[in-house]
N, C-alpha and C. Protein backbone atom coordinates (compact mmCIF):
# COMPACT_ATOMS: atom_id res chain seq x y z
N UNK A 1 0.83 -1.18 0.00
CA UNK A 1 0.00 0.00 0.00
C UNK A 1 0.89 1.25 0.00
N UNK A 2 0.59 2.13 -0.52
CA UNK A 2 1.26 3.32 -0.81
C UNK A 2 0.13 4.90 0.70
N UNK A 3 1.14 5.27 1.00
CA UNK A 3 0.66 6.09 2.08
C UNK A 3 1.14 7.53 1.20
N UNK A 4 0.06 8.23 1.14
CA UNK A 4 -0.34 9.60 1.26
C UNK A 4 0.83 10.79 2.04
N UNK A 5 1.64 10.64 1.74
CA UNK A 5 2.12 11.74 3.20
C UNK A 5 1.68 13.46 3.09
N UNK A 6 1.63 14.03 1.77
CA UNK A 6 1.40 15.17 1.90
C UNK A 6 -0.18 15.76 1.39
N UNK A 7 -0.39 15.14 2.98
CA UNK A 7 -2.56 15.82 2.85
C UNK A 7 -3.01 16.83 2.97
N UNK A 8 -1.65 18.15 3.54
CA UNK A 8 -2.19 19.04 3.74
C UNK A 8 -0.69 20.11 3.09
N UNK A 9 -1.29 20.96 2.63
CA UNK A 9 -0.24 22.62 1.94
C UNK A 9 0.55 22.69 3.16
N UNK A 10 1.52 23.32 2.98
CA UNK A 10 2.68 23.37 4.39
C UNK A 10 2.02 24.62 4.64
N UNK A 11 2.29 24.58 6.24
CA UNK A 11 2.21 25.99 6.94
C UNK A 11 2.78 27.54 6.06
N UNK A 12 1.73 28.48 6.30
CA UNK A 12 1.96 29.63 5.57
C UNK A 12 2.89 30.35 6.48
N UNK A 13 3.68 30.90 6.17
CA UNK A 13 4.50 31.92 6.66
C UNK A 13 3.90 32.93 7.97
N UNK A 14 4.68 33.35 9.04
CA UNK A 14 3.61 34.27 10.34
C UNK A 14 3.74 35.66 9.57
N UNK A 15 2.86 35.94 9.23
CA UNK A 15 2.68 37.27 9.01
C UNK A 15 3.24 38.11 9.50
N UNK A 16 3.39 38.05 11.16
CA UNK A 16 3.87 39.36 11.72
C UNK A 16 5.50 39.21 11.31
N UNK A 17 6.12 37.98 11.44
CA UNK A 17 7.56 38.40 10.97
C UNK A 17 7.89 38.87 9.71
N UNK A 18 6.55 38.21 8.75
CA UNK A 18 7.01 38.80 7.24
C UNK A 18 6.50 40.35 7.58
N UNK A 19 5.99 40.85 7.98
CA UNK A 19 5.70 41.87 8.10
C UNK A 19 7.22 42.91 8.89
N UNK A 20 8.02 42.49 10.07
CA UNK A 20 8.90 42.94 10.50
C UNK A 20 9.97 42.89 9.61
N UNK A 21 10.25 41.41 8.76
CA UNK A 21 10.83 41.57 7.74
C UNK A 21 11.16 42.93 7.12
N UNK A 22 10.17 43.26 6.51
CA UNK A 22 9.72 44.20 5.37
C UNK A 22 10.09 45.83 6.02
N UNK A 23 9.67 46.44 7.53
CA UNK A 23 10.37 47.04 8.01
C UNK A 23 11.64 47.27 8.42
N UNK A 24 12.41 46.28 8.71
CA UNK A 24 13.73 45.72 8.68
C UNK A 24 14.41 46.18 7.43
N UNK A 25 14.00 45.91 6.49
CA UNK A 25 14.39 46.37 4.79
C UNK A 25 13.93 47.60 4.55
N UNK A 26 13.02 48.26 4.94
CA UNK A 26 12.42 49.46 4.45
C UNK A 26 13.35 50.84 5.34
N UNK A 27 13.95 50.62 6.60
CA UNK A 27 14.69 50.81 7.52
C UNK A 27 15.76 51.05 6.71
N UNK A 28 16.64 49.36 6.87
CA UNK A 28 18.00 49.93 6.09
C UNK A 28 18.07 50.45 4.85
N UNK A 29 16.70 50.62 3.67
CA UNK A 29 16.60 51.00 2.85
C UNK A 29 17.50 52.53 2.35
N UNK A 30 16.25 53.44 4.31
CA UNK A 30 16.10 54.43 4.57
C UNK A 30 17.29 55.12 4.66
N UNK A 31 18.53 54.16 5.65
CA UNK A 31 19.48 54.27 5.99
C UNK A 31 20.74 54.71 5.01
N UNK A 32 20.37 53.92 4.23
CA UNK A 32 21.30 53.49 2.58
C UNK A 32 21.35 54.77 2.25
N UNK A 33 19.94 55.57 1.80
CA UNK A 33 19.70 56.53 1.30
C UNK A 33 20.32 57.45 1.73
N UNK A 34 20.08 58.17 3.03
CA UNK A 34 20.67 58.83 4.12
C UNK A 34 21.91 59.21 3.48
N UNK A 35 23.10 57.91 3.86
CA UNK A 35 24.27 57.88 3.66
C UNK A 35 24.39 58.55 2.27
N UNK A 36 24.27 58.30 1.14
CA UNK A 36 24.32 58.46 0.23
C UNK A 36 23.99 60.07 -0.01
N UNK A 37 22.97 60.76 1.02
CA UNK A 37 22.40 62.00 0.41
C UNK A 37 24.45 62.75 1.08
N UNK A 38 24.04 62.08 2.54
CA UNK A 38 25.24 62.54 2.95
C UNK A 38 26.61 62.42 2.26
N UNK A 39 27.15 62.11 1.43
CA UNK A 39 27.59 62.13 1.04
C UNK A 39 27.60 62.82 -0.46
N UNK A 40 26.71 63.25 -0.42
CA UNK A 40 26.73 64.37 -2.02
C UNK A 40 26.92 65.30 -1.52
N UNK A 41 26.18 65.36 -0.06
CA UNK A 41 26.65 66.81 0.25
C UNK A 41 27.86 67.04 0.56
N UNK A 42 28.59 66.06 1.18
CA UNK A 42 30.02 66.17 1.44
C UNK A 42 30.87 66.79 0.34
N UNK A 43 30.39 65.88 -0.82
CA UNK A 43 30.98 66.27 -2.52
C UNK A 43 30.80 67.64 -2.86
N UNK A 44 29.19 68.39 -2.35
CA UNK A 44 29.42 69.50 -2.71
C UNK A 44 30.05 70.45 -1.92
N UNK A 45 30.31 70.39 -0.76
CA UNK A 45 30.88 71.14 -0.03
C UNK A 45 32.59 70.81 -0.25
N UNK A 46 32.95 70.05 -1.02
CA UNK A 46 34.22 69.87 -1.25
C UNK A 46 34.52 70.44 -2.76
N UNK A 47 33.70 70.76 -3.79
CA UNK A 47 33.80 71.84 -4.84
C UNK A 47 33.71 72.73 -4.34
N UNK A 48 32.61 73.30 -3.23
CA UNK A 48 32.44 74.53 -3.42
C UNK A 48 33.58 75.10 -2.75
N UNK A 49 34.36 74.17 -1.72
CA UNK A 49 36.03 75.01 -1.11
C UNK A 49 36.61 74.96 -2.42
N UNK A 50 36.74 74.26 -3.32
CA UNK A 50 37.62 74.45 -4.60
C UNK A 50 37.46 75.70 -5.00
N UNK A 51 36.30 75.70 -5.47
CA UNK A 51 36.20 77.11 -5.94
C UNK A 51 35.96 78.10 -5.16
N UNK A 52 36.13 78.30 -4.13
CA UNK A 52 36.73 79.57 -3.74
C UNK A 52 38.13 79.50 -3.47
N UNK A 53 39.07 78.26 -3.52
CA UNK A 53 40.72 78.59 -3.48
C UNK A 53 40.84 78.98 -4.68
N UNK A 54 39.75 78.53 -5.88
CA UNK A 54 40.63 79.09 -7.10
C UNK A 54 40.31 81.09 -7.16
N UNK A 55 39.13 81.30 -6.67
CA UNK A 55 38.82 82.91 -6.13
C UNK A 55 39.54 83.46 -5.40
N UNK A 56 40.04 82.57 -4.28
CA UNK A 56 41.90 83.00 -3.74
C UNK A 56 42.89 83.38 -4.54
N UNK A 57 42.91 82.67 -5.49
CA UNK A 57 44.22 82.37 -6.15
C UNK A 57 44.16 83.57 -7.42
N UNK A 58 42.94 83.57 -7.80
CA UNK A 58 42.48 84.82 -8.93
C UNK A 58 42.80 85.72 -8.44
N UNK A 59 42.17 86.12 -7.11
CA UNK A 59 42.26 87.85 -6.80
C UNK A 59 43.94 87.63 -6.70
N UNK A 60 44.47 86.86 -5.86
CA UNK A 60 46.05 86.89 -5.30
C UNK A 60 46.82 87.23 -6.87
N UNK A 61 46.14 86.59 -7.96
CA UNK A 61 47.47 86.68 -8.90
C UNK A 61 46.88 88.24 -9.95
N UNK A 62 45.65 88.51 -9.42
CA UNK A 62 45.51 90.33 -9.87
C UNK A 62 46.05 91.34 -8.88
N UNK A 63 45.84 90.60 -7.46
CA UNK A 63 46.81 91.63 -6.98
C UNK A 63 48.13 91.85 -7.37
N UNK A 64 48.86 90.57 -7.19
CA UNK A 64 50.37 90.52 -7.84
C UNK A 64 50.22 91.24 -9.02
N UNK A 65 49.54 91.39 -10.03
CA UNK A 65 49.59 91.52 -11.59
C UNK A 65 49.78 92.87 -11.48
N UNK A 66 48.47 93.69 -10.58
CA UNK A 66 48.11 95.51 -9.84
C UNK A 66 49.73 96.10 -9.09
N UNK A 67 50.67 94.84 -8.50
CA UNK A 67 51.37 95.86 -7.88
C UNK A 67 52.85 95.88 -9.09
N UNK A 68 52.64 95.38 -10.00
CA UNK A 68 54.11 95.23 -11.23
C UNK A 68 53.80 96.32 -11.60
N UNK A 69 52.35 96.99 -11.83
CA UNK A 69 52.50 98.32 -12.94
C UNK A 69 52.52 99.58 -11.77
């Protein structure tokens, strides 16, 4: 005789962890992002000192240029 073993669908998943899951991910999602904004801004605040050493360096080499004549 041959026995039946699977009479019933396996247990469905608990909701509440798939559910914490999904916050868990939506979280570090959040996090990811964050980092990332932070860091553009870092980028722009690291042009925008560029360009004002090169606005240093402009006026410095018209002054030099103003005191030859």
């Amino acid at each position: 005789m041959f026995i039946h073993t699977f009479t019933h669908s396996p247990p469905r998943p608990d909701p509440t962890r798939y559910a914490r899951r999904t916050k868990e991910k939506q979280k570090e999602k959040e996090e990811k992002e964050k980092e990332k904004e932070k860091e553009k801004e870092k980028e722009k605040e690291k042009e925008k000192e560029k360009e004002k050493e090169k606005e240093k360096e402009k006026e410095k080499e018209k002054e030099e240029g103003n005191q030859d004549f």
